[in-house]
C-alpha atoms as a PDB file:
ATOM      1  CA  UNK A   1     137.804 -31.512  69.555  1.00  0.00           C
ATOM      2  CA  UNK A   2     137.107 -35.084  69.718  1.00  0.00           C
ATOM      3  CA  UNK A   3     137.982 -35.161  74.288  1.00  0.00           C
ATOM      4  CA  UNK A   4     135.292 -32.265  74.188  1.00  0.00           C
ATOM      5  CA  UNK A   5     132.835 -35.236  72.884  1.00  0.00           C
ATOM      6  CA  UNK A   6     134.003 -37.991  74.876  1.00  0.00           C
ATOM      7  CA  UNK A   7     134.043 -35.375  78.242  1.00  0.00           C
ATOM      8  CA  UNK A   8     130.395 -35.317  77.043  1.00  0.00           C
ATOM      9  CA  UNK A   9     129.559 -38.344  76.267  1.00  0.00           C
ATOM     10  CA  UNK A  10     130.836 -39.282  79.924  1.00  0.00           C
ATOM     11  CA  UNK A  11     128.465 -37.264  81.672  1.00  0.00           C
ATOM     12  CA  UNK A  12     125.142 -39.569  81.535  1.00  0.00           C
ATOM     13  CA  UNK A  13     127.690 -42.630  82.586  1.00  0.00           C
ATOM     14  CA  UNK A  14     128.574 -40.647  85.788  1.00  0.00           C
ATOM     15  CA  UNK A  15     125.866 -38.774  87.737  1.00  0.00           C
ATOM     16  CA  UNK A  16     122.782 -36.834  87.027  1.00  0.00           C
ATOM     17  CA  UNK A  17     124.565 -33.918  88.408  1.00  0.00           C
ATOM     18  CA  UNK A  18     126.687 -33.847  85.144  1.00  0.00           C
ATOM     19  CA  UNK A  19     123.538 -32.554  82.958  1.00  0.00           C
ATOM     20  CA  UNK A  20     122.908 -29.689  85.834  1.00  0.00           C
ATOM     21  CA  UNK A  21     119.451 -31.586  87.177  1.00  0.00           C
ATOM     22  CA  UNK A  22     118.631 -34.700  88.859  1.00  0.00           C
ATOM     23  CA  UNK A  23     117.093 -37.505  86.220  1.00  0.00           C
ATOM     24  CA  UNK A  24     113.226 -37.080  86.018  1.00  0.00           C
ATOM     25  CA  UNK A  25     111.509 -40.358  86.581  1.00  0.00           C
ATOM     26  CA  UNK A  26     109.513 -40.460  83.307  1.00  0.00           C
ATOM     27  CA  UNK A  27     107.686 -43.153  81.567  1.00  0.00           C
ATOM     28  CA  UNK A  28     107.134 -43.284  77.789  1.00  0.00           C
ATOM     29  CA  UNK A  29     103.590 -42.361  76.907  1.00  0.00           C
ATOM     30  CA  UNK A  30     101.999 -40.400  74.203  1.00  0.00           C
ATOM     31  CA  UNK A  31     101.785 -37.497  76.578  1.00  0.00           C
ATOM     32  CA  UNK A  32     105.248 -37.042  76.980  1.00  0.00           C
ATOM     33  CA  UNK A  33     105.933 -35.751  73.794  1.00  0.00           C
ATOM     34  CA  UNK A  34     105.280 -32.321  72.906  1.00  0.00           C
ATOM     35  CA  UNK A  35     103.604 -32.435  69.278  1.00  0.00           C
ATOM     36  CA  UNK A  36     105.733 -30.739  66.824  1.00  0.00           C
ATOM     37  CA  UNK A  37     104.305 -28.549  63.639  1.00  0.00           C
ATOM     38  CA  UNK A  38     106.054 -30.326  60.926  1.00  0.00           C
ATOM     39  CA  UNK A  39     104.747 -29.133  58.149  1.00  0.00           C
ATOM     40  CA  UNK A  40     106.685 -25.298  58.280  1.00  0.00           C
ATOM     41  CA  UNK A  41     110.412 -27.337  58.042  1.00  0.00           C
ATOM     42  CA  UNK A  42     112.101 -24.269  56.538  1.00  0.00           C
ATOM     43  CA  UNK A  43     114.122 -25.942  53.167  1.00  0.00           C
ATOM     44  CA  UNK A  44     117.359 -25.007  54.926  1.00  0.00           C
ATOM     45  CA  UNK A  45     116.695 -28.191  57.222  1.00  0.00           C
ATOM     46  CA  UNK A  46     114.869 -30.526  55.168  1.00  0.00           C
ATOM     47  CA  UNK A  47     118.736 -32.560  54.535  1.00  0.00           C
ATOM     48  CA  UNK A  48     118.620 -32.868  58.357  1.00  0.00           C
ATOM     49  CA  UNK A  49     114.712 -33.994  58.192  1.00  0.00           C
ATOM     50  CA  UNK A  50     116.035 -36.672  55.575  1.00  0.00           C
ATOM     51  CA  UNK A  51     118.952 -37.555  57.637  1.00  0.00           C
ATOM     52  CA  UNK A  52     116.798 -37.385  61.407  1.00  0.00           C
ATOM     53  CA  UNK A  53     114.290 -39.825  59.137  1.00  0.00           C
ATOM     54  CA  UNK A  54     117.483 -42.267  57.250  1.00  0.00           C
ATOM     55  CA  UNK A  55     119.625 -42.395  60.486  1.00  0.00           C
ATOM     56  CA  UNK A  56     117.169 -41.683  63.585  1.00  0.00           C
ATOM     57  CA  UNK A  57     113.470 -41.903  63.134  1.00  0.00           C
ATOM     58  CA  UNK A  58     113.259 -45.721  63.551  1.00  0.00           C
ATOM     59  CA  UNK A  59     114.095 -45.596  67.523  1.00  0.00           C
ATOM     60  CA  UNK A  60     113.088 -41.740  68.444  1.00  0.00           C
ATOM     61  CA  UNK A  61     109.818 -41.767  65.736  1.00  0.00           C
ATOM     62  CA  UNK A  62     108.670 -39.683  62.779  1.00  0.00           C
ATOM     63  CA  UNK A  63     108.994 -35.985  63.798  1.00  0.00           C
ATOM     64  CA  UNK A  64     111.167 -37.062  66.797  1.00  0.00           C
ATOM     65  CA  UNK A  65     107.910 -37.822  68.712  1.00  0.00           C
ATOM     66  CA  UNK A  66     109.706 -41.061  70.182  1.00  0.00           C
ATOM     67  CA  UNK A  67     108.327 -44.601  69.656  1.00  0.00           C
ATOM     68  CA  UNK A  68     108.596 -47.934  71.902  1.00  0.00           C
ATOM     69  CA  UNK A  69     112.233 -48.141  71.074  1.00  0.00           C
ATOM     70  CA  UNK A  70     113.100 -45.026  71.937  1.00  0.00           C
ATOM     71  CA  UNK A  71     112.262 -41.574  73.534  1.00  0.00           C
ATOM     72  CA  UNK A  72     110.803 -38.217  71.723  1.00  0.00           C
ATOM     73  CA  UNK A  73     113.793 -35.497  71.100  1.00  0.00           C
ATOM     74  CA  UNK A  74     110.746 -33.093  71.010  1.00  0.00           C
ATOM     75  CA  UNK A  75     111.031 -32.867  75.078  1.00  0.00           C
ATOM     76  CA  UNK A  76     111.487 -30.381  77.683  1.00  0.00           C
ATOM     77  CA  UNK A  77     114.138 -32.712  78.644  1.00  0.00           C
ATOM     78  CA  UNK A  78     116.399 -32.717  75.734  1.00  0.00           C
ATOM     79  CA  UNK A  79     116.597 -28.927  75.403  1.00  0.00           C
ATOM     80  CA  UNK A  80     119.168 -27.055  74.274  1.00  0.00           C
ATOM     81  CA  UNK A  81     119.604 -26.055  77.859  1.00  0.00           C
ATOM     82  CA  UNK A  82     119.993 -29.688  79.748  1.00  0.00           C
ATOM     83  CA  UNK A  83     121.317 -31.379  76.450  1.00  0.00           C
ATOM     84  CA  UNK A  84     123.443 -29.139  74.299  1.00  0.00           C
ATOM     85  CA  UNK A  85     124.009 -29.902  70.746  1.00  0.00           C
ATOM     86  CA  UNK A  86     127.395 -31.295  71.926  1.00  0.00           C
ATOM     87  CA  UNK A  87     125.262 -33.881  73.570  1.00  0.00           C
ATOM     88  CA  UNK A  88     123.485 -35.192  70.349  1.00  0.00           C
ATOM     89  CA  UNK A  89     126.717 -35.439  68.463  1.00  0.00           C
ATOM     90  CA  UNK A  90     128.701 -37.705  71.219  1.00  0.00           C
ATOM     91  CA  UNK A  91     125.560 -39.876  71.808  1.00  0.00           C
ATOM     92  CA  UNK A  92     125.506 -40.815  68.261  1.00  0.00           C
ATOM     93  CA  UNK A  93     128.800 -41.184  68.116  1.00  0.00           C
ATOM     94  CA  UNK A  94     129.353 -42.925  71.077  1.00  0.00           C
ATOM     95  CA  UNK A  95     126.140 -44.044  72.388  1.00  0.00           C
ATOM     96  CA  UNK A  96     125.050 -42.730  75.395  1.00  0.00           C
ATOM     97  CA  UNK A  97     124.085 -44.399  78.712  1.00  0.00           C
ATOM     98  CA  UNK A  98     120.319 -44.601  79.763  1.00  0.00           C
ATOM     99  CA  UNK A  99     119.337 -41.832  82.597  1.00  0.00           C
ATOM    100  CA  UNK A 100     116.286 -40.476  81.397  1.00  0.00           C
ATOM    101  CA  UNK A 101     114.259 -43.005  79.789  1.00  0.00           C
ATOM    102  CA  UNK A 102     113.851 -47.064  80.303  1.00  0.00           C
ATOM    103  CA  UNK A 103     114.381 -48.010  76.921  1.00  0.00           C
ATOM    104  CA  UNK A 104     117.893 -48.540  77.576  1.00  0.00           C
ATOM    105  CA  UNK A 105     121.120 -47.084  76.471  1.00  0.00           C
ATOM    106  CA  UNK A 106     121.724 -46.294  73.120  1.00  0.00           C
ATOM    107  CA  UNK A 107     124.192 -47.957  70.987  1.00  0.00           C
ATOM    108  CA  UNK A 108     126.445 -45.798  68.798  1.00  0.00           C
ATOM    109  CA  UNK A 109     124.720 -44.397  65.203  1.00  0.00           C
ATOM    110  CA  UNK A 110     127.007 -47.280  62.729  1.00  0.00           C
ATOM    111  CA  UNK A 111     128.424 -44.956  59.348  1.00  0.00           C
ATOM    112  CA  UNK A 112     127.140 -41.699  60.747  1.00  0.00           C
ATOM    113  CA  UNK A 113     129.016 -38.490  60.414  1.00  0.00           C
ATOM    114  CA  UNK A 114     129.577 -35.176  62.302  1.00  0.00           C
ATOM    115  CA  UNK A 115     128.145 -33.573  59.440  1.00  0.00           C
ATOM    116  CA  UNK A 116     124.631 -35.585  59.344  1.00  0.00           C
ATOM    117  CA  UNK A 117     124.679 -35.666  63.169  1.00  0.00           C
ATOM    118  CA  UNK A 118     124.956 -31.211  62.782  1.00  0.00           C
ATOM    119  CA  UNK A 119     122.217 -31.526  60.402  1.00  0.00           C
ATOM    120  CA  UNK A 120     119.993 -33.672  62.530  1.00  0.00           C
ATOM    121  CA  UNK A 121     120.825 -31.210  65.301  1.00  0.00           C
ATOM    122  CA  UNK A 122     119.699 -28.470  63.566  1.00  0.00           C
ATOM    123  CA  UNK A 123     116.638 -29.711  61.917  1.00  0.00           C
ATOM    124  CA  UNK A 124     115.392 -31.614  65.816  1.00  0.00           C
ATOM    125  CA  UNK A 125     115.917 -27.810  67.212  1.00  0.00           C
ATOM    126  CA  UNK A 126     113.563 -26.364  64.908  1.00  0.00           C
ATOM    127  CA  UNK A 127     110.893 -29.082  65.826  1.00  0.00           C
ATOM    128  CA  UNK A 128     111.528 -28.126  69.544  1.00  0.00           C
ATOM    129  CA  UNK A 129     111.455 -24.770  68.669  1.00  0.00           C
ATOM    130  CA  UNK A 130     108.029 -25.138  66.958  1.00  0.00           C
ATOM    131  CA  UNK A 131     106.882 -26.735  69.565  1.00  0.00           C
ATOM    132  CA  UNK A 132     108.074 -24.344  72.364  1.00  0.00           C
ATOM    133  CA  UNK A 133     110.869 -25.636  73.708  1.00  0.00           C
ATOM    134  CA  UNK A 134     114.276 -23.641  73.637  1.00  0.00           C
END
């Protein structure tokens, strides 16, 4: 299970081609995120909202709206289509190499699990879903 990951993980470090669609040029701004209704977080995601918040929110921003550390997960670019949930898990594992965004690559998640990376997962889908993106 774990070559699955790193075969994942690989794919922003080679070329764009490996996520099926040349890199967008985009620059963070308040406009690039696509405002997310919060407040119906069904209780079956609210440990991922805790974890997404503990683990996540201080680079990609409350309600995965991104910040000036990092980039919104509430994006057409990060859905499930162009980034599967494979893709979240082996970034915070890992880290993942910058090919989006110019804030950089992202340094591995230190003391995070596969479990509260699935929970994130799940509970960052329902915001995109909210918010139209699937």
């Amino acid at each position: 299970m774990r070559f699955r990951y790193v075969l994942i993980a690989l794919l922003p470090f080679g070329a764009a081609a490996g996520c099926g669609m040349s890199p967008p040029t985009i620059t963070p701004a308040a406009d690039t995120a696509v405002p997310a209704n919060t407040a119906a977080i069904p209780a079956a995601l609210e440990d991922g909202k805790q974890r997404f918040d503990q683990h996540c929110a201080e680079c990609h921003g409350p309600a995965a709206a991104g910040t000036d550390k990092g980039p919104p997960l509430v994006h057409i670019v990060y859905e499930p289509g162009h980034h599967p949930d494979e893709a979240f898990v082996a970034a915070a594992l890992l880290g993942a190499r910058a090919h989006h965004w110019q804030f950089g690559d992202m340094p591995p998640v230190e003391g995070i699990t596969e479990v509260e990376i699935t929970a994130i997962t799940g509970y960052v889908r329902q915001l995109q879903r909210q918010a139209g993106i699937e």
